[in-house]
N, C-alpha and C. Protein backbone atom coordinates (compact mmCIF):
# COMPACT_ATOMS: atom_id res chain seq x y z
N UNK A 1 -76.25 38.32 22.32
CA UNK A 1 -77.43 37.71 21.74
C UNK A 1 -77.14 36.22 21.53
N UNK A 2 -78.22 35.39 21.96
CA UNK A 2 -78.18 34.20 21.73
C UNK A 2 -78.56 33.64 20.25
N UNK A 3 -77.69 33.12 19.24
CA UNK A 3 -78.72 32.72 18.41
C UNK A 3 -78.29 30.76 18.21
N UNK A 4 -79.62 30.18 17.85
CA UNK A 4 -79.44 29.08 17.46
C UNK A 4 -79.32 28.67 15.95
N UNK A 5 -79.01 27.29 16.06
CA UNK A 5 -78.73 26.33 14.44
C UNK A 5 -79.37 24.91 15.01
N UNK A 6 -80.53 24.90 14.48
CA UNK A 6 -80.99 23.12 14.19
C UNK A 6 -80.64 22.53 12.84
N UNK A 7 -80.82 21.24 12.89
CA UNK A 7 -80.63 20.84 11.79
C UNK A 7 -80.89 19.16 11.91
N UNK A 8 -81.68 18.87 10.80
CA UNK A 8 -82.09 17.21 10.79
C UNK A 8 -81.23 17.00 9.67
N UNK A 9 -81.08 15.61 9.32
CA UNK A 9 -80.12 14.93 7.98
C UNK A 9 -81.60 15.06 6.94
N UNK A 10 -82.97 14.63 7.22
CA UNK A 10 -83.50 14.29 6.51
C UNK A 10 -85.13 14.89 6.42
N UNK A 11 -85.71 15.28 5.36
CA UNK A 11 -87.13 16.05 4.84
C UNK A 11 -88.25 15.17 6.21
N UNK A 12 -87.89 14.31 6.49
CA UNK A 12 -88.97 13.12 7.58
C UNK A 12 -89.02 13.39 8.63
N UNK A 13 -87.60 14.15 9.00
CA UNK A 13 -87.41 14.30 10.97
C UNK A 13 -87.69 16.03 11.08
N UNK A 14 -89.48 15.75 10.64
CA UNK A 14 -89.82 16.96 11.46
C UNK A 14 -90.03 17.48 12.54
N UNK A 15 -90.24 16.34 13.24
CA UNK A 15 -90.58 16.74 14.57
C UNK A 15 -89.30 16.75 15.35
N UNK A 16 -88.00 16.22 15.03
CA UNK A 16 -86.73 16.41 15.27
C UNK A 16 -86.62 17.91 15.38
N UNK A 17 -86.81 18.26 14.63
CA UNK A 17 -86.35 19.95 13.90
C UNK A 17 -87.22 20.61 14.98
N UNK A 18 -88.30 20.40 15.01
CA UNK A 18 -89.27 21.28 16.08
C UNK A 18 -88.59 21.24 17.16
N UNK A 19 -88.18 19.86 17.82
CA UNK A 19 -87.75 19.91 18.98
C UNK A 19 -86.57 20.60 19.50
N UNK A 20 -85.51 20.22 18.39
CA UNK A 20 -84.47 21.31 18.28
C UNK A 20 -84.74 22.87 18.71
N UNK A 21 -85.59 22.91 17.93
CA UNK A 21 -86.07 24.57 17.83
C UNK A 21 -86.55 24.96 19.52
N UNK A 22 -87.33 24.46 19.71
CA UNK A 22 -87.95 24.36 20.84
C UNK A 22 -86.53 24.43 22.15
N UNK A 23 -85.92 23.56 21.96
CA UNK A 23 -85.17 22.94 23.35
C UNK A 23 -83.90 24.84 23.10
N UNK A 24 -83.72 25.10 21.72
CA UNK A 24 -82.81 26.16 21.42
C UNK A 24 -83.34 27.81 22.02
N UNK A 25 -84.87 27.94 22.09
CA UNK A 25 -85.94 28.83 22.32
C UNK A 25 -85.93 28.68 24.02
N UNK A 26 -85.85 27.74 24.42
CA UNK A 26 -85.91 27.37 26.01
C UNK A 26 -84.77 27.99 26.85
N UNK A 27 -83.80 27.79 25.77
CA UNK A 27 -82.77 28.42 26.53
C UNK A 27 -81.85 29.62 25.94
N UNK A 28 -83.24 30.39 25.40
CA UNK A 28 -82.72 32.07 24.99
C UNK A 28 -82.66 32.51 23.65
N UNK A 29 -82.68 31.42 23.15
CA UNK A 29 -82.08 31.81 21.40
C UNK A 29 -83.23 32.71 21.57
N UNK A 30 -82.98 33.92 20.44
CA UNK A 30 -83.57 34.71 20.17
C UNK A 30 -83.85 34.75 18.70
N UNK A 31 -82.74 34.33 17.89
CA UNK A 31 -83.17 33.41 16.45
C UNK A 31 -82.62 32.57 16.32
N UNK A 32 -83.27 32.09 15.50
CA UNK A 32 -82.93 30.30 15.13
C UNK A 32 -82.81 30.11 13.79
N UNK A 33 -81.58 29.59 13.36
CA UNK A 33 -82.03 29.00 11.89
C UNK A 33 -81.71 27.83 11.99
N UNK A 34 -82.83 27.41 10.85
CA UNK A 34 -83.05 25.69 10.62
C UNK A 34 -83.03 25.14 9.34
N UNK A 35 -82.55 23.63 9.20
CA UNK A 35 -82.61 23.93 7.97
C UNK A 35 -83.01 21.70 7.84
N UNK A 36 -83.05 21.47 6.85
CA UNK A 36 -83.36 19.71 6.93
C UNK A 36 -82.69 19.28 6.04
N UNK A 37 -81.50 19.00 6.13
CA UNK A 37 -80.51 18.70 5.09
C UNK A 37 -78.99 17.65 5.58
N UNK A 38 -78.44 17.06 4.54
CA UNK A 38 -77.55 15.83 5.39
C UNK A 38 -76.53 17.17 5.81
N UNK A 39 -75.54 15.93 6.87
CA UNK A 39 -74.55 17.47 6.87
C UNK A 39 -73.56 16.96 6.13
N UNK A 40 -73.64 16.14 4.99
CA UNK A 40 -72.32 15.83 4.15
C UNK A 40 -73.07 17.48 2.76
N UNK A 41 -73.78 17.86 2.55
CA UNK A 41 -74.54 18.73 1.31
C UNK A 41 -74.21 20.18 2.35
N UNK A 42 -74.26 20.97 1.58
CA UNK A 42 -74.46 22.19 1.70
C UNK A 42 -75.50 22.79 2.41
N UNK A 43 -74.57 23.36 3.54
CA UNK A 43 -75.66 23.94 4.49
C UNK A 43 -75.98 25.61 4.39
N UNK A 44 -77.06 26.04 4.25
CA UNK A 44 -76.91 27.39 3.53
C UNK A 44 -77.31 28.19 4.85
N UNK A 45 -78.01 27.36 5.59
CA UNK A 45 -78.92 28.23 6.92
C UNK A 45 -77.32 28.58 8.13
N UNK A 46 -76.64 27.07 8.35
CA UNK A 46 -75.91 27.09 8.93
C UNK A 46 -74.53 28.51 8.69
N UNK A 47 -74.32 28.66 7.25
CA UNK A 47 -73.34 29.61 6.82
C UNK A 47 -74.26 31.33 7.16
N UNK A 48 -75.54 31.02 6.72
CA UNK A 48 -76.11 32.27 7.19
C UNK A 48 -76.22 32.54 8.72
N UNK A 49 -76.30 31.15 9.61
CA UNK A 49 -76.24 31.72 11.11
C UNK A 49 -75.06 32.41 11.18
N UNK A 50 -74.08 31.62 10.74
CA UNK A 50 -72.09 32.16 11.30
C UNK A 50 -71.88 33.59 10.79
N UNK A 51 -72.31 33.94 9.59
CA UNK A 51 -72.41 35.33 9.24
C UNK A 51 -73.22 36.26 9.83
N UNK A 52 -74.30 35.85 10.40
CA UNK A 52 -74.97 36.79 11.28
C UNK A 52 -74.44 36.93 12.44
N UNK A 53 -73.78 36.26 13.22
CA UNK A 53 -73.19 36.47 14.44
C UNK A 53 -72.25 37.60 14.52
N UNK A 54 -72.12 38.23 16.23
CA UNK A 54 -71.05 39.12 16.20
C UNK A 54 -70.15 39.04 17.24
N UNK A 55 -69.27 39.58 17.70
CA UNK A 55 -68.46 39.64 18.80
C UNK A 55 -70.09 39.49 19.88
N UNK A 56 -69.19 39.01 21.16
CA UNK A 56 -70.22 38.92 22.04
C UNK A 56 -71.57 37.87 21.86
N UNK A 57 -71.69 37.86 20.54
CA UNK A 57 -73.18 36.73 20.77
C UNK A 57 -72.54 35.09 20.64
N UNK A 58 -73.46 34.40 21.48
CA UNK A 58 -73.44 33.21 21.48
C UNK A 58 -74.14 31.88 20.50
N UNK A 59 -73.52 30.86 19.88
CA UNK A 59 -74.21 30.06 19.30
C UNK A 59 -74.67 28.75 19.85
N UNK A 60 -75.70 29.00 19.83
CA UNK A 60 -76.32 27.49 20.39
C UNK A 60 -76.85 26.44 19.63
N UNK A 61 -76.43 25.34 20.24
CA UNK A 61 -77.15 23.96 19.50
C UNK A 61 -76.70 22.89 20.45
N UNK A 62 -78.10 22.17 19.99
CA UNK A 62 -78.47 20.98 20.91
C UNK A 62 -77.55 19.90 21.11
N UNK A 63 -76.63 19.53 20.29
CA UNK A 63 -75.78 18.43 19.99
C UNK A 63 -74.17 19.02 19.44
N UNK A 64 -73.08 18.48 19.28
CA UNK A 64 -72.68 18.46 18.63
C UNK A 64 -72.75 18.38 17.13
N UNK A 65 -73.15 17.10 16.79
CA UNK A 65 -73.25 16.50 15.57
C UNK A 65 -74.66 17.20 14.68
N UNK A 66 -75.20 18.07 15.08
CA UNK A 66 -75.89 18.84 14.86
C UNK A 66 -75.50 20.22 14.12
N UNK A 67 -74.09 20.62 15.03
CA UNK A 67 -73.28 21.52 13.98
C UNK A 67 -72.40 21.15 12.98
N UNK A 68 -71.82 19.75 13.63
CA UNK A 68 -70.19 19.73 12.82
C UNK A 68 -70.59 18.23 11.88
N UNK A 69 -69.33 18.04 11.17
CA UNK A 69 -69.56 16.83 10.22
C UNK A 69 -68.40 16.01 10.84
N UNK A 70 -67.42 16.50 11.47
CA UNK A 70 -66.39 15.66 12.33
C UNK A 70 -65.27 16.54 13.57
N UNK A 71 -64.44 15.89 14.33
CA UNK A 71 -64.31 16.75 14.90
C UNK A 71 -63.47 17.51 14.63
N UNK A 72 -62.88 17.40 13.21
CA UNK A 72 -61.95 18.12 12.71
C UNK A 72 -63.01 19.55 12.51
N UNK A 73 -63.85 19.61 12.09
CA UNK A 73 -65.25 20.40 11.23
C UNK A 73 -65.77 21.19 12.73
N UNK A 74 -66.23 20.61 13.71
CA UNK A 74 -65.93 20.78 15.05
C UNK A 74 -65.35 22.18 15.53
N UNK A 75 -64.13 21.93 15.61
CA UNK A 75 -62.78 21.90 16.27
C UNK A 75 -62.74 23.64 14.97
N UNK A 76 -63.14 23.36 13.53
CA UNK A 76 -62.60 24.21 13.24
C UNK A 76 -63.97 25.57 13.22
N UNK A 77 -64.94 25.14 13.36
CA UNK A 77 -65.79 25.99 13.69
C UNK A 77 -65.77 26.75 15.04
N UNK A 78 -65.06 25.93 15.84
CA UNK A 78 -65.01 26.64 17.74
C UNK A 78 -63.67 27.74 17.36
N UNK A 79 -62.81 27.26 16.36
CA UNK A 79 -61.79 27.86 16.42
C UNK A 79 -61.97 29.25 15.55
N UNK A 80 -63.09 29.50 14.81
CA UNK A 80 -63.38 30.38 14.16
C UNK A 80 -63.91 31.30 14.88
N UNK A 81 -65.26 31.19 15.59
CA UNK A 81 -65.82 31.83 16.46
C UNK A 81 -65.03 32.06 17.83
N UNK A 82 -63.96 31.29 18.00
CA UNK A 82 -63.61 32.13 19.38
C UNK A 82 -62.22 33.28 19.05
N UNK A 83 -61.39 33.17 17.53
CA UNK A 83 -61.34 34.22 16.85
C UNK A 83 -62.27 35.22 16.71
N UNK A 84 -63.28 35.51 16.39
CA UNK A 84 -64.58 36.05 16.37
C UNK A 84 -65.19 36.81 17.52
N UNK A 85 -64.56 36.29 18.69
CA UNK A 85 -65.34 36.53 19.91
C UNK A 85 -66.82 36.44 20.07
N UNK A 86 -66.88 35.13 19.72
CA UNK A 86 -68.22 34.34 19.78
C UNK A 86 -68.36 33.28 19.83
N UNK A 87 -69.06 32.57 21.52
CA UNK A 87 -68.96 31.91 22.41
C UNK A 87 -69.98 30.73 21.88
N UNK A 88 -69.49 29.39 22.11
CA UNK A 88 -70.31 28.37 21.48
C UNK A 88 -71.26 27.66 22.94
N UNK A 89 -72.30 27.31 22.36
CA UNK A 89 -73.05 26.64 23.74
C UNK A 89 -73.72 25.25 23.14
N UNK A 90 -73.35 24.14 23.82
CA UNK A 90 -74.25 22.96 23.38
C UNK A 90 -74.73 22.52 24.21
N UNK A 91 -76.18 22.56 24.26
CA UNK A 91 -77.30 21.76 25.32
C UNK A 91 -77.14 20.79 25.99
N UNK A 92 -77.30 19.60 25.04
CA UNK A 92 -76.97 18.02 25.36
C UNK A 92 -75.35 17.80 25.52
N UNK A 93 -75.02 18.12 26.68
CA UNK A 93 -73.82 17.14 26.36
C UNK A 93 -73.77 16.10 28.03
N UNK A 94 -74.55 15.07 27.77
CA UNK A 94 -74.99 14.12 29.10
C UNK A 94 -75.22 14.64 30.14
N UNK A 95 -76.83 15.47 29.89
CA UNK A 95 -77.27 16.54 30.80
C UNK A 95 -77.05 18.04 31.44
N UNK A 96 -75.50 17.94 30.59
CA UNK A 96 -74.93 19.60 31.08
C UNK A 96 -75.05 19.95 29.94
N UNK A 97 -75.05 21.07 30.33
CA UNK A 97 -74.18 22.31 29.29
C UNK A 97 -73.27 22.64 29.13
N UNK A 98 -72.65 22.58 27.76
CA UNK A 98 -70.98 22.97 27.31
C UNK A 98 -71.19 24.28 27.02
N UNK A 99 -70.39 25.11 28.01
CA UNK A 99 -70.03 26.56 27.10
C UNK A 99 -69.05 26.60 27.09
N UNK A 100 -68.39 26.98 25.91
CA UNK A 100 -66.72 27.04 25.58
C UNK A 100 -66.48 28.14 25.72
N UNK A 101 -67.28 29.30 26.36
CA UNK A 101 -66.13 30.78 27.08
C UNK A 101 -65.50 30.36 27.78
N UNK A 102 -65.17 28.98 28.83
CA UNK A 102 -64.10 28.99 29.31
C UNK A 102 -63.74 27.77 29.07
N UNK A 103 -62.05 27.70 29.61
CA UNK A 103 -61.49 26.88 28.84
C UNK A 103 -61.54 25.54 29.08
N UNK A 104 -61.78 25.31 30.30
CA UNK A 104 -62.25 23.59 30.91
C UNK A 104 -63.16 23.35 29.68
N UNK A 105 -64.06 24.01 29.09
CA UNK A 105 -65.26 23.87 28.51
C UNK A 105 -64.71 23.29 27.19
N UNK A 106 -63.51 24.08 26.62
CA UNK A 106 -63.20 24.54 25.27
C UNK A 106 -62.52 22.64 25.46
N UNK A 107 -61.85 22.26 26.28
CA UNK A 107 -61.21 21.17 26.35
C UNK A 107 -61.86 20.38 26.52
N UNK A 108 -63.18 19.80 27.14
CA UNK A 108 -63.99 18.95 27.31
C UNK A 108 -64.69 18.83 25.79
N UNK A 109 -64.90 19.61 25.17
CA UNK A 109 -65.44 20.08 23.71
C UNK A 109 -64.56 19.19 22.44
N UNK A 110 -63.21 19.10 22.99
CA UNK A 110 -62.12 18.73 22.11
C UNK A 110 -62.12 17.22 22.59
N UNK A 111 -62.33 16.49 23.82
CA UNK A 111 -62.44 15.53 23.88
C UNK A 111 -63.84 14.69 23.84
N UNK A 112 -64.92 15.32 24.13
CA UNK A 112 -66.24 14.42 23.72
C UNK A 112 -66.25 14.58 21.73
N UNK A 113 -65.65 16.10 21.62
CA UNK A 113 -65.66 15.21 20.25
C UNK A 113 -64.74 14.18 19.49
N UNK A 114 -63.93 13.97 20.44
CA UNK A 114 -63.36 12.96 19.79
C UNK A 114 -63.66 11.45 19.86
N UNK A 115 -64.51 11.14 21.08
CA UNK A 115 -65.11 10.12 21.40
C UNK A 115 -66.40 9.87 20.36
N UNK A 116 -67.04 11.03 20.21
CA UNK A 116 -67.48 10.69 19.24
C UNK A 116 -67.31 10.66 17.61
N UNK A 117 -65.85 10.90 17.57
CA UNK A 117 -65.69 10.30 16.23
C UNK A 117 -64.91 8.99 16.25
N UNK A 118 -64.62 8.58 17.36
CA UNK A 118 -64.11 7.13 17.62
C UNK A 118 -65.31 6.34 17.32
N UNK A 119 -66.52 6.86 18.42
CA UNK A 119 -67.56 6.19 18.06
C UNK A 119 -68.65 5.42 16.81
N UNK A 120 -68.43 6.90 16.24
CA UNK A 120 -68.51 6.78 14.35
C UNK A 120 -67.94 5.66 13.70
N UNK A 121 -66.64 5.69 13.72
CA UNK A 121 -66.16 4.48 13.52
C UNK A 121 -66.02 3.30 13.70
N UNK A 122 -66.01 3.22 15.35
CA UNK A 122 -65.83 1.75 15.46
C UNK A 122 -67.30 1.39 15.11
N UNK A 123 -68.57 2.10 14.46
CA UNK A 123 -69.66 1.67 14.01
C UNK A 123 -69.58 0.91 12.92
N UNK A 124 -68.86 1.82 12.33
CA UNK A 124 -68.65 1.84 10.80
C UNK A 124 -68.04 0.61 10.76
N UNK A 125 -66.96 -0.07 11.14
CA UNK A 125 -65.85 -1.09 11.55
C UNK A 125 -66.97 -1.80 11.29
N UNK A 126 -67.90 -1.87 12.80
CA UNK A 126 -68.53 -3.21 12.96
C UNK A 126 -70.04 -3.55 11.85
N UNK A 127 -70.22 -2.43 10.93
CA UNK A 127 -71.19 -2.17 10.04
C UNK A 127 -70.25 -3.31 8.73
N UNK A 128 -69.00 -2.77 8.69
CA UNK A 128 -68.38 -3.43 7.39
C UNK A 128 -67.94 -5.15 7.58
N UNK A 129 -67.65 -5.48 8.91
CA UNK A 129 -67.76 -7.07 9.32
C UNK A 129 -69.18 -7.29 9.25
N UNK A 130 -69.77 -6.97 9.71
CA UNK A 130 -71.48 -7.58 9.44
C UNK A 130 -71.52 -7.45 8.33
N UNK A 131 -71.25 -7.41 7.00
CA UNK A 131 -71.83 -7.06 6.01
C UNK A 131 -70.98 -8.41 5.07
N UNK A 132 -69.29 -8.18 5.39
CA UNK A 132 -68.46 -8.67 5.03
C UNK A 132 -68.61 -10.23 5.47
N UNK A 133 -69.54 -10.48 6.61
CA UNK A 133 -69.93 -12.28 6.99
C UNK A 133 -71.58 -13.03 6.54
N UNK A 134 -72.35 -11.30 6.33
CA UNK A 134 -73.63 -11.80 5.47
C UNK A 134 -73.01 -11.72 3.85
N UNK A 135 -72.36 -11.57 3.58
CA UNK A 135 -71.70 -11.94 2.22
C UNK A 135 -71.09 -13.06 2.12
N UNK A 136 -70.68 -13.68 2.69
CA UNK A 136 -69.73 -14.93 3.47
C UNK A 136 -71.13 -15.71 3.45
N UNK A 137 -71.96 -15.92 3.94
CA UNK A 137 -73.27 -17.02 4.40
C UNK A 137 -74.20 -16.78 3.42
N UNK A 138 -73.71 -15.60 2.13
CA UNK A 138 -74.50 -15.89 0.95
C UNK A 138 -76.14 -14.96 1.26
N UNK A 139 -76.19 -14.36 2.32
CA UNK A 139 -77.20 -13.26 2.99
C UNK A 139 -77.40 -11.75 2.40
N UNK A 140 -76.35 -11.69 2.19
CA UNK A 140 -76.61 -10.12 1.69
C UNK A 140 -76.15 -10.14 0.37
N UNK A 141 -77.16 -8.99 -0.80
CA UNK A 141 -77.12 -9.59 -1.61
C UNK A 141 -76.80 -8.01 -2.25
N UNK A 142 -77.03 -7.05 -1.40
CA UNK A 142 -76.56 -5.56 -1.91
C UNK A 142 -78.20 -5.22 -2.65
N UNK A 143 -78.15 -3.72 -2.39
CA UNK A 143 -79.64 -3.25 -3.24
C UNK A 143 -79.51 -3.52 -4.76
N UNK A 144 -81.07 -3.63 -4.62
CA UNK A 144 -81.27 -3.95 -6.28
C UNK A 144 -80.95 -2.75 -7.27
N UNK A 145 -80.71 -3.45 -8.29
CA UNK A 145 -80.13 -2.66 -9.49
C UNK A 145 -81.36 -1.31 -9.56
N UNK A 146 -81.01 -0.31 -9.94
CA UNK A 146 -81.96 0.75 -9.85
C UNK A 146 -82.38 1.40 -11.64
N UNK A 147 -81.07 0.91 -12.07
CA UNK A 147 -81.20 1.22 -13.70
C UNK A 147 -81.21 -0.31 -14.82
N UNK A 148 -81.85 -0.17 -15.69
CA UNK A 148 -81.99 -1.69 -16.52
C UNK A 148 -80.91 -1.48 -17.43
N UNK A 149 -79.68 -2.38 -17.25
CA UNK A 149 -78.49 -2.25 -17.95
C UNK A 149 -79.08 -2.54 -19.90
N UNK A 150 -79.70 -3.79 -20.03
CA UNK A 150 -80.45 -3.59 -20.90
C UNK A 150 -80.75 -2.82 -21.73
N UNK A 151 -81.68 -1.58 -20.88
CA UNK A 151 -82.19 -0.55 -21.58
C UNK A 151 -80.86 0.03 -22.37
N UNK A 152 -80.44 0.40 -21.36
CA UNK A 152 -79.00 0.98 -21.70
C UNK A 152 -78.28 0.89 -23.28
N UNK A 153 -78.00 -0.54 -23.18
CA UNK A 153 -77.61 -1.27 -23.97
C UNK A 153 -78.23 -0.92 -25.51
N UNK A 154 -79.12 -1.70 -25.10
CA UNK A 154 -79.83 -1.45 -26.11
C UNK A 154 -80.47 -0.23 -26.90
N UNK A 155 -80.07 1.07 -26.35
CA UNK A 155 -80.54 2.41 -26.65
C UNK A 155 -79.23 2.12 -27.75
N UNK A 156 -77.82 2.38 -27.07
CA UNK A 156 -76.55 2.88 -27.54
C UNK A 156 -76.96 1.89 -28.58
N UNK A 157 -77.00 0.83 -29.23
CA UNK A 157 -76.95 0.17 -30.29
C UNK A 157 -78.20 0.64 -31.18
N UNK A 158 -79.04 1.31 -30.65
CA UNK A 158 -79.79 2.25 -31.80
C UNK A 158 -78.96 3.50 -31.99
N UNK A 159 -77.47 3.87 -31.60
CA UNK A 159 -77.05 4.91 -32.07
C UNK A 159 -77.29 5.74 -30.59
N UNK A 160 -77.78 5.68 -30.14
CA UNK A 160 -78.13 7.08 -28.71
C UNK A 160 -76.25 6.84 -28.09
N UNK A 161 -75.98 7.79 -27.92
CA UNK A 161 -75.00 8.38 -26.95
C UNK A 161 -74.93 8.58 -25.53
N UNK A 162 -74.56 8.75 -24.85
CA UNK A 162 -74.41 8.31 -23.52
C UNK A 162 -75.23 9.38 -22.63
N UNK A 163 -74.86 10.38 -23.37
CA UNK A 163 -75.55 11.81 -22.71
C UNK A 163 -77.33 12.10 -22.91
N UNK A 164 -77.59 11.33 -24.03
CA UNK A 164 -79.00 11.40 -24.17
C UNK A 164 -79.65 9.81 -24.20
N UNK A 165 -78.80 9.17 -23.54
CA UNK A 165 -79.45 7.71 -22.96
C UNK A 165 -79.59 8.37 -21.49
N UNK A 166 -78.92 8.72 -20.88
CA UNK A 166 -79.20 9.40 -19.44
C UNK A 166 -80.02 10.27 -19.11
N UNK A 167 -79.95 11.00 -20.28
CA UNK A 167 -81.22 11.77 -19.98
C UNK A 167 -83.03 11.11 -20.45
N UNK A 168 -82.66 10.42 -21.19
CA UNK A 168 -83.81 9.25 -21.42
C UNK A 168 -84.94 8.62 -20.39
N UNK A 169 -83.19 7.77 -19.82
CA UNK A 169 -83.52 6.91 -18.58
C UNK A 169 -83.66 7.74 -17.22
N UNK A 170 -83.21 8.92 -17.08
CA UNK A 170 -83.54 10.21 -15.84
C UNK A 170 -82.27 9.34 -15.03
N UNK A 171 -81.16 9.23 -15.38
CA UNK A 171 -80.25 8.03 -14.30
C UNK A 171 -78.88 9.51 -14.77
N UNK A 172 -77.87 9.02 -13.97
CA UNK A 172 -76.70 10.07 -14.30
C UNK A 172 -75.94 9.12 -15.18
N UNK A 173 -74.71 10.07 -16.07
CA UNK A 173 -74.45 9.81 -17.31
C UNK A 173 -73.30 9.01 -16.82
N UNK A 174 -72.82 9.01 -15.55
CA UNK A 174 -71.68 8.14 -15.17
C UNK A 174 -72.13 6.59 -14.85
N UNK A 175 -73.28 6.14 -14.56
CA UNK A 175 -74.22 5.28 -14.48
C UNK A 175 -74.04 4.27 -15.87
N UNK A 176 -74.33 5.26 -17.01
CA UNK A 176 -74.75 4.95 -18.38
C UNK A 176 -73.20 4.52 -18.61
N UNK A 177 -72.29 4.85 -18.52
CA UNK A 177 -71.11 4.91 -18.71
C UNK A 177 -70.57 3.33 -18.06
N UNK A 178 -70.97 3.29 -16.51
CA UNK A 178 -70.43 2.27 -15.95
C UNK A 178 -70.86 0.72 -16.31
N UNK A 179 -72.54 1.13 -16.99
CA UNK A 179 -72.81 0.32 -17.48
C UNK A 179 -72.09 -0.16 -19.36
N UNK A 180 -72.30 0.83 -19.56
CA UNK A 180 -71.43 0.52 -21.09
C UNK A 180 -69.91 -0.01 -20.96
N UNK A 181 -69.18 -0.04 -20.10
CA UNK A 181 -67.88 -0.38 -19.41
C UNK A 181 -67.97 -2.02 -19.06
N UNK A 182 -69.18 -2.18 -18.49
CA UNK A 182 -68.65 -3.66 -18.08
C UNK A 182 -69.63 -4.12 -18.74
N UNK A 183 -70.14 -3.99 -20.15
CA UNK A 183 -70.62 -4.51 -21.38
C UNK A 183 -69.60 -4.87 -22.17
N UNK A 184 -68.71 -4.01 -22.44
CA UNK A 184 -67.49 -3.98 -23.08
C UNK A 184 -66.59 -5.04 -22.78
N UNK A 185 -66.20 -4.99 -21.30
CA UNK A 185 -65.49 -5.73 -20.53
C UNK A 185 -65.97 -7.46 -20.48
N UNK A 186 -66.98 -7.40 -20.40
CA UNK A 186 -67.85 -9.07 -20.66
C UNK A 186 -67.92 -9.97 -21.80
């Protein structure tokens, strides 16, 4: 049995998710779970696909990065299921299809994901110099403050405590904290 796993990072990429679904349905899934969530949070659909699976059935998905969070995450999910005797299939991988029942597959699997976690990075690299030279030219100025230190402030000196200034302001209590810290500190 074929079954699939979609998955978007975010509540907006619906039509992502459809397509997923769709491109997973095209080529056999017989169920699908989906779910719209980052893949750094808890995936509940994804843990319910892996538990439904059995010897013999196959998991499909469109992407890599669609199942895994790196290729360590990857690497340890292929290594679970082919313990398992259950065969991984990914759609997209630059027009072919990866199936890791065999082993050319299982090895090509181990090296596109590693390209793409090179890739990740050297993003990331060139995300933190751009950022690090619009700071430099006085350009970037970082998002605006989201909580009024102020308020803050000024609660705790009517006596409020940290735990029911946070819950006040609807902000987390480590917030309230960081702000009372470099009040102190100033």
């Amino acid at each position: 049995m074929i079954i699939g796993y979609a998955r978007t990072s975010t509540t907006d990429q619906l039509a992502g998710l459809e397509a997923q679904q769709r491109d997973l349905q095209a080529a056999g899934a017989e169920k699908v779970f989906s779910e719209r969530v980052s893949s750094l949070g808890d995936r509940p659909r994804l843990q319910e696909a892996l538990t439904f699976l059995r010897e013999g059935d196959v998991l499909c998905v469109t992407k890599p990065d669609r199942l895994a969070r790196s290729t360590a995450d990857l690497l340890g999910i292929h290594a679970d299921l082919t313990k398992r005797g259950v065969g991984l299939l990914i759609l997209s991988m630059g027009g072919e299809r990866l199936d890791t029942r065999n082993p050319t597959a299982t090895l090509m699997l181990t090296i596109l994901a590693g390209v793409a976690t090179w890739e990740r990075e050297i993003m990331l690299e060139r995300q933190r110099e751009g950022i690090a030279k619009a700071k430099a030219d006085g350009k970037y100025q970082g998002r605006k403050a989201t909580i009024g230190a102020a308020e803050i402030v000024a609660l705790k000196a009517e006596g409020f405590g940290p735990a029911e200034i946070a819950k006040r302001l609807g902000v987390a209590r480590s917030s309230v904290y960081r702000v009372l810290d470099a009040e102190r500190a100033a």
